[in-house]
N, C-alpha and C. Protein backbone atom coordinates (compact mmCIF):
# COMPACT_ATOMS: atom_id res chain seq x y z
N UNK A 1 -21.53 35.35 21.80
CA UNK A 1 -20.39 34.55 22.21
C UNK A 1 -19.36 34.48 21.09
N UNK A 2 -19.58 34.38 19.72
CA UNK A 2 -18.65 34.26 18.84
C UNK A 2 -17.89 35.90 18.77
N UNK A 3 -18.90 36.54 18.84
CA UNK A 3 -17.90 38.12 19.07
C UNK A 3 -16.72 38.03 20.33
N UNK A 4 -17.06 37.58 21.15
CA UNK A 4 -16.17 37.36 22.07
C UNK A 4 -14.92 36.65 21.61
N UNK A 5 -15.25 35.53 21.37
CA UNK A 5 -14.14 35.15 20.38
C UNK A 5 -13.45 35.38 19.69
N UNK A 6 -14.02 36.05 18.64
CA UNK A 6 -13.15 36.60 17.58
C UNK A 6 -12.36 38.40 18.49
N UNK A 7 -12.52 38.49 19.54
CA UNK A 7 -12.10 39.73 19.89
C UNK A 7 -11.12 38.71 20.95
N UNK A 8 -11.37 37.67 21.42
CA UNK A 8 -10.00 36.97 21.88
C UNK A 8 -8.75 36.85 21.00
N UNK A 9 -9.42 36.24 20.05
CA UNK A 9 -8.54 35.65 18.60
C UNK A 9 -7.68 37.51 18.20
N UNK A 10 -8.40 37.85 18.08
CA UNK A 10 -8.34 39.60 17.36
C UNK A 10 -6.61 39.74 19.19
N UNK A 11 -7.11 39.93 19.96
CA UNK A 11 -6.08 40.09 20.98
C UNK A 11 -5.13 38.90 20.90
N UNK A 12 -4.94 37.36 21.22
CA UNK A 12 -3.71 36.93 20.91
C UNK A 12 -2.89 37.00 19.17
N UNK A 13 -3.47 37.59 18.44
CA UNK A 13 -2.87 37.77 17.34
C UNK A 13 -2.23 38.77 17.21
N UNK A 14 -2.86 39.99 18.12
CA UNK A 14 -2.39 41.54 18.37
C UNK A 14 -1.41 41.34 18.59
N UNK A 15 -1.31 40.76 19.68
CA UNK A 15 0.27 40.93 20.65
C UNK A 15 1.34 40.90 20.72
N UNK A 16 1.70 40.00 19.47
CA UNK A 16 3.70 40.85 18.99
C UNK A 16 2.94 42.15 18.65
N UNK A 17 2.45 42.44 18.03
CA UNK A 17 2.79 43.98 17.07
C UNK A 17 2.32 45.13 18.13
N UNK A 18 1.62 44.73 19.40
CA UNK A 18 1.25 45.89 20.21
C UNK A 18 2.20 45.95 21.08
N UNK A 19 3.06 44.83 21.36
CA UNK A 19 4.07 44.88 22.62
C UNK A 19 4.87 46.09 22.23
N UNK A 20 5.94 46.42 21.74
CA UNK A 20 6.78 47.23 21.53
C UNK A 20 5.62 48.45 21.90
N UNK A 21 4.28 49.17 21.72
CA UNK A 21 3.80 50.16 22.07
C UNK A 21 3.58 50.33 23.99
N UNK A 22 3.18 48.81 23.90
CA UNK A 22 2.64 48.87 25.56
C UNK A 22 4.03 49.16 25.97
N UNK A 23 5.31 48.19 25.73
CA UNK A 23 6.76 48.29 26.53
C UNK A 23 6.96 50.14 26.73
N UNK A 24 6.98 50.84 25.29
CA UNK A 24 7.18 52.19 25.27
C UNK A 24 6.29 52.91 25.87
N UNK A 25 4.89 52.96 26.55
CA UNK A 25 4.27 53.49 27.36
C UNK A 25 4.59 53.17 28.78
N UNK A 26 4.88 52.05 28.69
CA UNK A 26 5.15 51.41 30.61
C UNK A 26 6.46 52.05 30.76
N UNK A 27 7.58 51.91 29.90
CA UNK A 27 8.65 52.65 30.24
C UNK A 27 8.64 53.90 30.74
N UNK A 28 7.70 54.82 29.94
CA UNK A 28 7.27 56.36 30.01
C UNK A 28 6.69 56.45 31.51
N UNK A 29 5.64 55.55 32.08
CA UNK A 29 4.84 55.85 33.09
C UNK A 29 6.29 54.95 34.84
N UNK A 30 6.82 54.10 34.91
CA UNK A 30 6.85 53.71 35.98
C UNK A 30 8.08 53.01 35.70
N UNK A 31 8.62 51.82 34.74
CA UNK A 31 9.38 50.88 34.50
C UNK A 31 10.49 51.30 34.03
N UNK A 32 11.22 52.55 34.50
CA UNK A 32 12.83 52.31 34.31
C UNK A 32 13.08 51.96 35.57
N UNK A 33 12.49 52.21 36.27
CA UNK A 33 13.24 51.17 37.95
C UNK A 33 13.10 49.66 37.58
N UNK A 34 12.41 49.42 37.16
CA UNK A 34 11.13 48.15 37.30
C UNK A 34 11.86 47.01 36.18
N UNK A 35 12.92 46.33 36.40
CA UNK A 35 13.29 44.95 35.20
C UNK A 35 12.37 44.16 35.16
N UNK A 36 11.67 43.99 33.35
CA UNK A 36 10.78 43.15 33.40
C UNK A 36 11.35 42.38 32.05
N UNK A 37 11.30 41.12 31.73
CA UNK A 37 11.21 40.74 31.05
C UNK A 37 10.76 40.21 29.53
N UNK A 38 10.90 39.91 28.38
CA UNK A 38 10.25 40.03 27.26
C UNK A 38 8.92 38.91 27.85
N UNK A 39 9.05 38.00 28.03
CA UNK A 39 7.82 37.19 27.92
C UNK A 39 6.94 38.37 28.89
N UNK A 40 7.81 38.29 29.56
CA UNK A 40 7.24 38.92 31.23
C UNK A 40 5.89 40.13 30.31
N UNK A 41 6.51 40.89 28.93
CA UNK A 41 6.35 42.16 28.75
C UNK A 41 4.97 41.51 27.73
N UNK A 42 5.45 40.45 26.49
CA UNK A 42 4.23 39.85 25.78
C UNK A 42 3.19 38.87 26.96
N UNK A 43 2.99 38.81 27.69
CA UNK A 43 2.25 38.56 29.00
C UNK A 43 1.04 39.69 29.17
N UNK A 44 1.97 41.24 29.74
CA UNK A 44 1.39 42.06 30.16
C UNK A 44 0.48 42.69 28.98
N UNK A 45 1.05 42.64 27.55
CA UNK A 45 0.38 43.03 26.65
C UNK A 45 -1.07 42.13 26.35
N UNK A 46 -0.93 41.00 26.65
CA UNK A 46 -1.99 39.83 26.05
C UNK A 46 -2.98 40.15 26.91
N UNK A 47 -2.80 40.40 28.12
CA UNK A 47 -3.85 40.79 29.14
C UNK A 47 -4.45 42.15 29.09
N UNK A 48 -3.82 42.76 28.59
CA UNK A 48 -4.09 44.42 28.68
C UNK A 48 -4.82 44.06 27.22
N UNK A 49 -4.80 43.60 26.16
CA UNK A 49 -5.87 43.34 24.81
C UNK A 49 -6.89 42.86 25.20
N UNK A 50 -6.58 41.41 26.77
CA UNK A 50 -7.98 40.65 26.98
C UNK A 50 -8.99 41.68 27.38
N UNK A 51 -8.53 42.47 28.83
CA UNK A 51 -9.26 43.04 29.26
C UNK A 51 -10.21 44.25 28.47
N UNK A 52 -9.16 44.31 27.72
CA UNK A 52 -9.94 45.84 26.68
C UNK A 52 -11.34 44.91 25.44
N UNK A 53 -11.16 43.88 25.28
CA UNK A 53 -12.09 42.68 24.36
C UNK A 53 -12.93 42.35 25.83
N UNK A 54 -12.28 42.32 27.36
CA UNK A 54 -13.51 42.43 27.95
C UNK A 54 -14.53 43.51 28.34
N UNK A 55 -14.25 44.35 28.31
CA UNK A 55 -14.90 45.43 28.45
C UNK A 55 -16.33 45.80 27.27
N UNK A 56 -15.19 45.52 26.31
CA UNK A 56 -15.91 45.64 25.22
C UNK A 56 -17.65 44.81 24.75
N UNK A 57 -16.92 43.65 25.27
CA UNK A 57 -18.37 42.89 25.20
C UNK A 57 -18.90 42.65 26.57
N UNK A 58 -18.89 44.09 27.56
CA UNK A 58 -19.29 43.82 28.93
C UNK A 58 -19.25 42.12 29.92
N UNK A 59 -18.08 41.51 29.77
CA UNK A 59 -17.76 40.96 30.31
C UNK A 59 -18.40 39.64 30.23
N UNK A 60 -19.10 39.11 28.37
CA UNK A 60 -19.50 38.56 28.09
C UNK A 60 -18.94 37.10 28.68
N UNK A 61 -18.78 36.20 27.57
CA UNK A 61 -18.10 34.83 28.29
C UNK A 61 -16.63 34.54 28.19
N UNK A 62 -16.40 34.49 29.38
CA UNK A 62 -14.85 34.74 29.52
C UNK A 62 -13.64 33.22 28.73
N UNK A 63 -14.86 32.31 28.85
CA UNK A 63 -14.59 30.60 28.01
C UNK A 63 -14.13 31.38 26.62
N UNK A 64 -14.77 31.89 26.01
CA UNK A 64 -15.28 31.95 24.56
C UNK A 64 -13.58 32.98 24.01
N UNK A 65 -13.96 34.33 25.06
CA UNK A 65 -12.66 34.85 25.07
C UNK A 65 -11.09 34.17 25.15
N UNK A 66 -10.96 33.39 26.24
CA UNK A 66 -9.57 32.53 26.67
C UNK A 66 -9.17 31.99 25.26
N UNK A 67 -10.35 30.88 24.89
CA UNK A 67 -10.52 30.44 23.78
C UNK A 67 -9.96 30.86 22.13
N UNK A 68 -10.43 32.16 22.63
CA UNK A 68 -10.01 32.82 21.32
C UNK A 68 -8.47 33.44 21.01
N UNK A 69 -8.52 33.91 22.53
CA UNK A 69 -6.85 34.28 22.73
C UNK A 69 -5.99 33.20 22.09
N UNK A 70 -6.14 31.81 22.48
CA UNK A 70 -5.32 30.97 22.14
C UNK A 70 -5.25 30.38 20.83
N UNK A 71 -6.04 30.47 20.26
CA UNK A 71 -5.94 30.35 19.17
C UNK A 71 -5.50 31.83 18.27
N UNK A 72 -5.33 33.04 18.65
CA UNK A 72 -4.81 33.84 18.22
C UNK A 72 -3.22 33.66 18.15
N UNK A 73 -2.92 33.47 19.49
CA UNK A 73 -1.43 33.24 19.78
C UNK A 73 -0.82 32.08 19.32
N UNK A 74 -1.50 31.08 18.99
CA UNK A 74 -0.82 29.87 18.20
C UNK A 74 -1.61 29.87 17.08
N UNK A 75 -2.06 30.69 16.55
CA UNK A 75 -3.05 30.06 15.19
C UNK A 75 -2.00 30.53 14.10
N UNK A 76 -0.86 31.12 13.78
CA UNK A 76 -0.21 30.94 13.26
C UNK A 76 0.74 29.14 13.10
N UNK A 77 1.11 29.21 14.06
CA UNK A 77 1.60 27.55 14.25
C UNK A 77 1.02 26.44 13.51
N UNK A 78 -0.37 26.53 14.48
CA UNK A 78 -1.70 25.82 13.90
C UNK A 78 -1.72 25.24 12.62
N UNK A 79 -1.84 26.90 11.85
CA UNK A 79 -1.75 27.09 10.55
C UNK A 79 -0.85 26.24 9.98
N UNK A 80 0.59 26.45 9.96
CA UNK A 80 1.77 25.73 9.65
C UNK A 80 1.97 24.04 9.61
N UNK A 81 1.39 23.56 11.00
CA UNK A 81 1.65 22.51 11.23
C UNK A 81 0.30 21.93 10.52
N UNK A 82 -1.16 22.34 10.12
CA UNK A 82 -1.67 21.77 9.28
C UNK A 82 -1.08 21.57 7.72
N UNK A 83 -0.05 22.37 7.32
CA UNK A 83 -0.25 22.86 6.28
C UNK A 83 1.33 21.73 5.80
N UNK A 84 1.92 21.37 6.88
CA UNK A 84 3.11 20.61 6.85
C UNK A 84 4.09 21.15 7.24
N UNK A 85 4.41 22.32 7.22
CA UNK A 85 5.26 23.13 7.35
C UNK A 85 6.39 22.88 8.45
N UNK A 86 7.25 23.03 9.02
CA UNK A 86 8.75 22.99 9.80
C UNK A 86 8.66 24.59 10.56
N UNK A 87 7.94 25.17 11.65
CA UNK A 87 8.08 26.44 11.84
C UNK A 87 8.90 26.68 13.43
N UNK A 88 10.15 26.73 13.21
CA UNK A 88 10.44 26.93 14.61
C UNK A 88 11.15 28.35 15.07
């Protein structure tokens, strides 16, 4: 279960730096018709990391995963706002 986790955490942390790859493959395959949006696009990326962290641990516990995502995607913040910091 903690592998799961840390492969959640490991995917919402991914996801600025993989978006720009997923955007440039989706463009290539289907999406110059297709207007999608930036969140719309860091969305599709966060899910496309979950699923690949699910696979990975055969579809271990999906709690443990969510879990981890979110604290990937705000554990920068997290970080900040323990630390005192002003991050907007």
């Amino acid at each position: 279960m903690i592998f799961t986790f840390v492969l959640g955490a490991l995917a919402g942390f991914a996801t600025p730096y993989m978006e720009p790859h997923v955007r440039a493959a989706m463009e290539q395959v289907a999406l110059a018709k297709i207007p999608i949006s930036e969140t719309e696009f860091d969305l599709l990326t966060l899910v496309l990391l979950l699923l690949v962290a699910a696979v990975l641990t055969g579809g271990g516990s999906s709690l443990a995963l969510l879990a981890g995502a979110l604290l990937g995607v705000f554990g920068k913040r997290i970080v900040a706002l323990a630390k005192g910091e002003n991050r907007e």
